[in-house]
PDB file of N, CA and C in Angstrom:
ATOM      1  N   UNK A   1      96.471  89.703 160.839  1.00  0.00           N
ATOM      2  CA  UNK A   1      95.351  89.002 160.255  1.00  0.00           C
ATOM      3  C   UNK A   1      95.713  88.477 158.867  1.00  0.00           C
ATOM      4  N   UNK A   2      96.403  88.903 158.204  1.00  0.00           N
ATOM      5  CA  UNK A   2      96.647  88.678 156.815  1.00  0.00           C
ATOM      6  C   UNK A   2      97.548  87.458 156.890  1.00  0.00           C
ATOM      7  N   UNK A   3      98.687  87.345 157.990  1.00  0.00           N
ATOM      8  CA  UNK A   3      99.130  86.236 158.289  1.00  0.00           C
ATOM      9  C   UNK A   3      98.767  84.708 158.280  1.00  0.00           C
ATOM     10  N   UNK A   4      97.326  85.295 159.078  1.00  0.00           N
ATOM     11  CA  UNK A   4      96.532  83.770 159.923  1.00  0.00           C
ATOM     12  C   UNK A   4      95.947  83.514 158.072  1.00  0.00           C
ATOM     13  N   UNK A   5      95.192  84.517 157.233  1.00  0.00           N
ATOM     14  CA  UNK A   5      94.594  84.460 155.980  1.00  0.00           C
ATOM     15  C   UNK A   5      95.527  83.879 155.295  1.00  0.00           C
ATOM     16  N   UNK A   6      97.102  83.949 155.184  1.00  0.00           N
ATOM     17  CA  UNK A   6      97.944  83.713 154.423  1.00  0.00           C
ATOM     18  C   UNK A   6      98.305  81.944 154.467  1.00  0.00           C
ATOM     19  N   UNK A   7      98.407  81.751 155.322  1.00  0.00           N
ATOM     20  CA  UNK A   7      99.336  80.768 156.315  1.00  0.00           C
ATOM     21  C   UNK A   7      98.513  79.999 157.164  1.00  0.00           C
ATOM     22  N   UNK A   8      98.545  80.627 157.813  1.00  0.00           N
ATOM     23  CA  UNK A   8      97.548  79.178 158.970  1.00  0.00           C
ATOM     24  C   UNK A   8      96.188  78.870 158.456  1.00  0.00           C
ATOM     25  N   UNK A   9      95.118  79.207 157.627  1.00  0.00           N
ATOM     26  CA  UNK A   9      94.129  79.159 157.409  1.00  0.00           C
ATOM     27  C   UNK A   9      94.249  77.969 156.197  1.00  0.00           C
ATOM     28  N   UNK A  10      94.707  78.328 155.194  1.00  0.00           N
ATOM     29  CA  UNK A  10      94.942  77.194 154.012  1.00  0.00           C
ATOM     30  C   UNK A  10      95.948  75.890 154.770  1.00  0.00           C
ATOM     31  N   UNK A  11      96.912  75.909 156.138  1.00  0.00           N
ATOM     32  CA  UNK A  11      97.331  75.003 155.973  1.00  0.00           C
ATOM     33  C   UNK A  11      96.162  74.001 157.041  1.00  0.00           C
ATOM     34  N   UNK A  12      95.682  74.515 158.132  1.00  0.00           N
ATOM     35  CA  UNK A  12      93.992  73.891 158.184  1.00  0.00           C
ATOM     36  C   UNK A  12      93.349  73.144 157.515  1.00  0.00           C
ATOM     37  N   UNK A  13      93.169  74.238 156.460  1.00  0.00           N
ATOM     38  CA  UNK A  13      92.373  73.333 155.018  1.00  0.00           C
ATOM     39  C   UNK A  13      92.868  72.317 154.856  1.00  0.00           C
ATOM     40  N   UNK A  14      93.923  72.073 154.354  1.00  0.00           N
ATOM     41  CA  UNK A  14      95.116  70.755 154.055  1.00  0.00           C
ATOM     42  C   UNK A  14      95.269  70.139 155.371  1.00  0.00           C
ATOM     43  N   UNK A  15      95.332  70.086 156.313  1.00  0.00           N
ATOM     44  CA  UNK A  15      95.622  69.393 157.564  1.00  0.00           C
ATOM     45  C   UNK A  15      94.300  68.292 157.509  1.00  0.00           C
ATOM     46  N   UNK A  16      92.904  69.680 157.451  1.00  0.00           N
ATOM     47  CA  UNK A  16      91.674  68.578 157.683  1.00  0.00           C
ATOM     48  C   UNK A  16      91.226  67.373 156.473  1.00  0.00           C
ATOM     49  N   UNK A  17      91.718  68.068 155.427  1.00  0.00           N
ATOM     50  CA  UNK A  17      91.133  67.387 154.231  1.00  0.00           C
ATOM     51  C   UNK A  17      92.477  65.664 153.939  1.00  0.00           C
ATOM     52  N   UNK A  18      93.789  66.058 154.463  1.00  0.00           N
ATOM     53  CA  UNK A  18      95.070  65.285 154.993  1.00  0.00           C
ATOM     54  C   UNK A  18      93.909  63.808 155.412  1.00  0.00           C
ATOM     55  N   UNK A  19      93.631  64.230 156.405  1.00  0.00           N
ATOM     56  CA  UNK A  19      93.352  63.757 157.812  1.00  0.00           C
ATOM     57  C   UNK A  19      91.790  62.540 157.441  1.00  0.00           C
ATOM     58  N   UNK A  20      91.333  63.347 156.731  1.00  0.00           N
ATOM     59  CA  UNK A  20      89.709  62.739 156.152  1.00  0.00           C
ATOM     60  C   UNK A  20      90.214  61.542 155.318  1.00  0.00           C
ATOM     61  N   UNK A  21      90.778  62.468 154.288  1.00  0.00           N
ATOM     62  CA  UNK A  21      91.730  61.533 152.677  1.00  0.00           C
ATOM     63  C   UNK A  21      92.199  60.026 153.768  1.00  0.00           C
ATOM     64  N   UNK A  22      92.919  60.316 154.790  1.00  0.00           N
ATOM     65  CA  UNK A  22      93.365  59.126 155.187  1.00  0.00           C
ATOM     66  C   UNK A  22      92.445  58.383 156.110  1.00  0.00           C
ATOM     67  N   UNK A  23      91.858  58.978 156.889  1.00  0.00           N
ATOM     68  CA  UNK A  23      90.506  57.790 157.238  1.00  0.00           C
ATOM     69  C   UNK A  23      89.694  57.182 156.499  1.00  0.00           C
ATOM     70  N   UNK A  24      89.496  57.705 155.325  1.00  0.00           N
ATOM     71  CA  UNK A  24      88.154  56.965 154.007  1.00  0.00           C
ATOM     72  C   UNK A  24      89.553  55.954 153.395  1.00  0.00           C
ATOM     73  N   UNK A  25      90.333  56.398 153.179  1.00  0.00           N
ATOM     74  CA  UNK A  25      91.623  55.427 152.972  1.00  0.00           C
ATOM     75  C   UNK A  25      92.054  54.177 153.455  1.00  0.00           C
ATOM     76  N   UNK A  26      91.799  54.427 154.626  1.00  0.00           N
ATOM     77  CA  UNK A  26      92.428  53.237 155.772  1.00  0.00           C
ATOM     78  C   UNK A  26      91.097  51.503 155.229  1.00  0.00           C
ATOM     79  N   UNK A  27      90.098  51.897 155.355  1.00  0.00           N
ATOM     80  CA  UNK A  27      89.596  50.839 154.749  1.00  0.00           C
ATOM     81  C   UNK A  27      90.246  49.548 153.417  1.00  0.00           C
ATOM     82  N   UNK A  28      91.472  50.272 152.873  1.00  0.00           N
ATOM     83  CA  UNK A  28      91.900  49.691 151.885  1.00  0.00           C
ATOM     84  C   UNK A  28      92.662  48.780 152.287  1.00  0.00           C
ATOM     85  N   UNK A  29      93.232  48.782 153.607  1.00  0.00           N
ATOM     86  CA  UNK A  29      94.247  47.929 154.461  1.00  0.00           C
ATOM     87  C   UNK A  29      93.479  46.938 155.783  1.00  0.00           C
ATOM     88  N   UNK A  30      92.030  47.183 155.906  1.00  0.00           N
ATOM     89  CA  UNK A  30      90.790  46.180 156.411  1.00  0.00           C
ATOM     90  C   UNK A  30      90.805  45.012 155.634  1.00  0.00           C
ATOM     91  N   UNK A  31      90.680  44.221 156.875  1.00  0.00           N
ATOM     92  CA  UNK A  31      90.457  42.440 156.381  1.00  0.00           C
ATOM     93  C   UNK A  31      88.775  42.779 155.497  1.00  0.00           C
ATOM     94  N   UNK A  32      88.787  41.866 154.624  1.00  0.00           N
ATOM     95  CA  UNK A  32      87.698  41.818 153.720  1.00  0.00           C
ATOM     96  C   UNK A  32      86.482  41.974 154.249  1.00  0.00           C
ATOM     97  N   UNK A  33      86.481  41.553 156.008  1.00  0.00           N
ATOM     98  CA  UNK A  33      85.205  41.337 156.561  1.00  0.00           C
ATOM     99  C   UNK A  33      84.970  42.227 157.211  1.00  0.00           C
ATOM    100  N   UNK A  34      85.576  43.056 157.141  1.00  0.00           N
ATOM    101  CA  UNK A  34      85.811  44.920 158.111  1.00  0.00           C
ATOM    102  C   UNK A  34      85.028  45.981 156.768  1.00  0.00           C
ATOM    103  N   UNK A  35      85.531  45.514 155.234  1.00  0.00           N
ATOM    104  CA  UNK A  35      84.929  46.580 154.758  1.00  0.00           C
ATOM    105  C   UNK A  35      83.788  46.495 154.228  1.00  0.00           C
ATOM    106  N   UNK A  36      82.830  45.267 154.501  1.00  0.00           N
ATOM    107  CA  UNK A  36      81.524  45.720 154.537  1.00  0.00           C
ATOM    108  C   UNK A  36      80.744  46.584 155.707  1.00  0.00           C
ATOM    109  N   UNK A  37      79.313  47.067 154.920  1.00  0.00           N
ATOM    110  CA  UNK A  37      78.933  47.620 155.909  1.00  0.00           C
ATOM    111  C   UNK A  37      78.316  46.580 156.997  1.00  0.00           C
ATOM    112  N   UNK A  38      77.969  47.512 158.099  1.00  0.00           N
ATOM    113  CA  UNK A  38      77.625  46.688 159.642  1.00  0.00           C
ATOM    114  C   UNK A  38      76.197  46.469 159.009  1.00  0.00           C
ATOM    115  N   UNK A  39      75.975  45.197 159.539  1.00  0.00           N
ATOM    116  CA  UNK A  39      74.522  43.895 158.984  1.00  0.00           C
ATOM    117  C   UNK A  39      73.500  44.801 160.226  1.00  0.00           C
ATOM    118  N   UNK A  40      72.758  44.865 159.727  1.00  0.00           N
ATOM    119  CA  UNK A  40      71.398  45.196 160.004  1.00  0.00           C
ATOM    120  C   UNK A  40      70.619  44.225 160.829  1.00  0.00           C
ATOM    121  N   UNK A  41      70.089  44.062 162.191  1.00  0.00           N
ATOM    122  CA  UNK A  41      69.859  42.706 163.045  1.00  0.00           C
ATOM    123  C   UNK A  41      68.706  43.486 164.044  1.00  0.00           C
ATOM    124  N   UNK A  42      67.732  43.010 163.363  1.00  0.00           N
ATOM    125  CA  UNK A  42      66.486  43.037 164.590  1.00  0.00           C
ATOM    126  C   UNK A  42      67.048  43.381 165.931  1.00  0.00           C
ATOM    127  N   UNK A  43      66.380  44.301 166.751  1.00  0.00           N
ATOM    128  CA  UNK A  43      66.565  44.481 168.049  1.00  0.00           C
ATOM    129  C   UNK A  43      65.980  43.202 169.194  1.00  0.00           C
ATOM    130  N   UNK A  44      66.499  42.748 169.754  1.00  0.00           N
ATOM    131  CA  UNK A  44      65.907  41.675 170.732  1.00  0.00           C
ATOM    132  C   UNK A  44      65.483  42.422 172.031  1.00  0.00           C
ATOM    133  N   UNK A  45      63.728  42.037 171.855  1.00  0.00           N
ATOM    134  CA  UNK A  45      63.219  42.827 173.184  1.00  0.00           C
ATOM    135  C   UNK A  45      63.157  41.560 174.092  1.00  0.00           C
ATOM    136  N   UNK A  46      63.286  42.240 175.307  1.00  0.00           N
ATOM    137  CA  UNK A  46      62.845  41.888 176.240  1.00  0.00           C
ATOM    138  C   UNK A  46      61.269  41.591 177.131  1.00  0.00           C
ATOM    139  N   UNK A  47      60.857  42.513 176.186  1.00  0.00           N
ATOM    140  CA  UNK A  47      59.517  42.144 176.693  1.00  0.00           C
ATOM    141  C   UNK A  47      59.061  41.171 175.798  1.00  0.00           C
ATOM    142  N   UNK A  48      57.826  40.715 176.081  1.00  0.00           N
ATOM    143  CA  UNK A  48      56.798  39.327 175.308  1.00  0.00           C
ATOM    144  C   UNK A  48      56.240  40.321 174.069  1.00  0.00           C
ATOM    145  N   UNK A  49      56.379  39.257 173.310  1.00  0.00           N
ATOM    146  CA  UNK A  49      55.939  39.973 171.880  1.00  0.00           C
ATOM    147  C   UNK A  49      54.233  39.741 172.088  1.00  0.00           C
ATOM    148  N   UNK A  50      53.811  40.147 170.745  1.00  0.00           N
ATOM    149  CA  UNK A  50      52.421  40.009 170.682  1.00  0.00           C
ATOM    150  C   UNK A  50      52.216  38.275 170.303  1.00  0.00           C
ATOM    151  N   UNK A  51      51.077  38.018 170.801  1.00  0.00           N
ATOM    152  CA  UNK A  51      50.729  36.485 170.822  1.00  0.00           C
ATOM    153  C   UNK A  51      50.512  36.220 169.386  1.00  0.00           C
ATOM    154  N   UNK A  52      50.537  35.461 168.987  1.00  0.00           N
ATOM    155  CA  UNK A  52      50.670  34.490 167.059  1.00  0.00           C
ATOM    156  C   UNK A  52      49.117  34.113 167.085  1.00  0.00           C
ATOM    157  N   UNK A  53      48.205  34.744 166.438  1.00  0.00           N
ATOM    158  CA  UNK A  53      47.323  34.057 166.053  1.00  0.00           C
ATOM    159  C   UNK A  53      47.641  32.361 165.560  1.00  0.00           C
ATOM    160  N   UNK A  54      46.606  31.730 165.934  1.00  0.00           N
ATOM    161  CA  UNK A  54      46.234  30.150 165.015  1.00  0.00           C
ATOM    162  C   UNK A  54      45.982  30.136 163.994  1.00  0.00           C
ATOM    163  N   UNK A  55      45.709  30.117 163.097  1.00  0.00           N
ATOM    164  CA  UNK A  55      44.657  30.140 161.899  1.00  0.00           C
ATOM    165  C   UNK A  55      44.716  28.399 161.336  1.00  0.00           C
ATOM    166  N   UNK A  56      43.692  28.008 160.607  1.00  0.00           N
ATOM    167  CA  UNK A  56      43.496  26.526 160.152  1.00  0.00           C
ATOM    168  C   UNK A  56      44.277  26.663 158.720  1.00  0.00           C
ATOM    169  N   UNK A  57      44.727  27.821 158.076  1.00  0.00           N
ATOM    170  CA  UNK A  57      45.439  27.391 157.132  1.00  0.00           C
ATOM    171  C   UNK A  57      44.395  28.127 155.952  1.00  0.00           C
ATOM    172  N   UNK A  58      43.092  28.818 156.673  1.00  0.00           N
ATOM    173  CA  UNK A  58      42.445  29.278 155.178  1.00  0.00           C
ATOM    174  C   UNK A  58      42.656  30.661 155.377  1.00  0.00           C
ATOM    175  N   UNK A  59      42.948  31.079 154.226  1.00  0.00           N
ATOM    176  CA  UNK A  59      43.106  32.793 153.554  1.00  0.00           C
ATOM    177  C   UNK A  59      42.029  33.193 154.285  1.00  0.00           C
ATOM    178  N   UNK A  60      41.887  34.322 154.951  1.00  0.00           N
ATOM    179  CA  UNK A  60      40.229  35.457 154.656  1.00  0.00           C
ATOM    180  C   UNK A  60      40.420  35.961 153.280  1.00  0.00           C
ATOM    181  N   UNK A  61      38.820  36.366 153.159  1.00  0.00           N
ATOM    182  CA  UNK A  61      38.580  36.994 152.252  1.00  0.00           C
ATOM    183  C   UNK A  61      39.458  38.650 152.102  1.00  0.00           C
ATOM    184  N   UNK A  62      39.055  39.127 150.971  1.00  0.00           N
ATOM    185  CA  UNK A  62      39.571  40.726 150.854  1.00  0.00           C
ATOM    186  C   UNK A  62      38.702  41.633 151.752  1.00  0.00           C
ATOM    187  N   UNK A  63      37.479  41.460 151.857  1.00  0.00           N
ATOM    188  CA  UNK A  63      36.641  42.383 152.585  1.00  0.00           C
ATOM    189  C   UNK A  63      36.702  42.002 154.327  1.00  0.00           C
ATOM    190  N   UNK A  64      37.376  40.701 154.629  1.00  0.00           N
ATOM    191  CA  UNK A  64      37.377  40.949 155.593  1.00  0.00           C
ATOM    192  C   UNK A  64      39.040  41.396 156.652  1.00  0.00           C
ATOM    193  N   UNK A  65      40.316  41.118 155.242  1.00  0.00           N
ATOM    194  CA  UNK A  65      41.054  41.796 155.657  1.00  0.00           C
ATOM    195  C   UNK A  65      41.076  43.288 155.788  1.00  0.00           C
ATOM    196  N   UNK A  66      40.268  44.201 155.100  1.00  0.00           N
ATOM    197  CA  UNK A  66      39.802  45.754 155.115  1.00  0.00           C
ATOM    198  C   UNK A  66      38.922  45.968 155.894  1.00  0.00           C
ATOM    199  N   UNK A  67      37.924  45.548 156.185  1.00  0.00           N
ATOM    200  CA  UNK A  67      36.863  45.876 156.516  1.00  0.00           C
ATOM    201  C   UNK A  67      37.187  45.397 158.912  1.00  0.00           C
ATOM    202  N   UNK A  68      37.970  43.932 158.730  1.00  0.00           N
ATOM    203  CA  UNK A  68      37.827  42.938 160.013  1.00  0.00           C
ATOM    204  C   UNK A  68      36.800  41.885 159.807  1.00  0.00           C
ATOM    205  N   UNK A  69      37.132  41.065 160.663  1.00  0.00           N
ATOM    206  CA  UNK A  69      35.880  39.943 160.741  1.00  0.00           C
ATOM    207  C   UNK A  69      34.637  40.377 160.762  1.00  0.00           C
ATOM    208  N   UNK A  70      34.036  39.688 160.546  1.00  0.00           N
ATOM    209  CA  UNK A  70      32.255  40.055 160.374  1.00  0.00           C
ATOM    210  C   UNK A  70      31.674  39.871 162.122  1.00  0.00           C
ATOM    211  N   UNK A  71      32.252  39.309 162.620  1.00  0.00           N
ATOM    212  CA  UNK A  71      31.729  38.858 164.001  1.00  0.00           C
ATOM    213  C   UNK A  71      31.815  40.408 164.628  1.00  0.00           C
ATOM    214  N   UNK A  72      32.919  41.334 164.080  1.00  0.00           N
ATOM    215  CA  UNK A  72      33.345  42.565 164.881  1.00  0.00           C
ATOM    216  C   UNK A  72      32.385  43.315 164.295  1.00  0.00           C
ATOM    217  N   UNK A  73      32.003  42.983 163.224  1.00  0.00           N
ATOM    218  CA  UNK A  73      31.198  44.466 162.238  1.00  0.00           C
ATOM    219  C   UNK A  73      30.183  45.190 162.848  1.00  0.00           C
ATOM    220  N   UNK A  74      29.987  46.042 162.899  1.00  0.00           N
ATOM    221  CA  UNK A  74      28.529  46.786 163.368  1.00  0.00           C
ATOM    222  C   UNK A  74      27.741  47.197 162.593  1.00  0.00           C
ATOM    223  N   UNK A  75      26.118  46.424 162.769  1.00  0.00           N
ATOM    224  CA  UNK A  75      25.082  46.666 161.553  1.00  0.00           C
ATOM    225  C   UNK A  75      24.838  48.274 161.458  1.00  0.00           C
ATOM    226  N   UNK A  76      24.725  48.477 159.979  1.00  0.00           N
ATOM    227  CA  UNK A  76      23.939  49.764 159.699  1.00  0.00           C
ATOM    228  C   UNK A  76      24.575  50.583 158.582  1.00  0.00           C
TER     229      UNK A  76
END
């Protein structure tokens, strides 16, 4: 046991940390367009999205973006 503690255990250590050191490394020898990170891109569904309202081009009010249209409201 004192062996594996002596010897094989620290050279592990160094083997894995070897091994890391040179993969975070290797980026330095990537074409310019390899070492950015990967672009971020909407998923494309397949199913039908939700339908686009129309609108004529006028704002609602504040109370009726919080509240909904008045046509929906319920008195009381």
């Amino acid at each position: 046991m004192s062996f594996f503690r002596s010897y094989i255990a620290p050279l592990l250590i160094v083997l894995i940390f070897a091994v890391a050191m040179l993969a975070v490394s290797a980026r330095i020898f990537l074409p310019s367009d390899m070492m950015a990170p990967a672009p971020i891109e909407e998923p494309i569904s397949t199913v039908n999205s939700a339908p686009i309202a129309h609108t004529d081009g006028v704002m609602p009010e504040l109370s009726e973006l919080i509240h909904g249209p008045e046509s929906d409201r319920v008195a009381g």
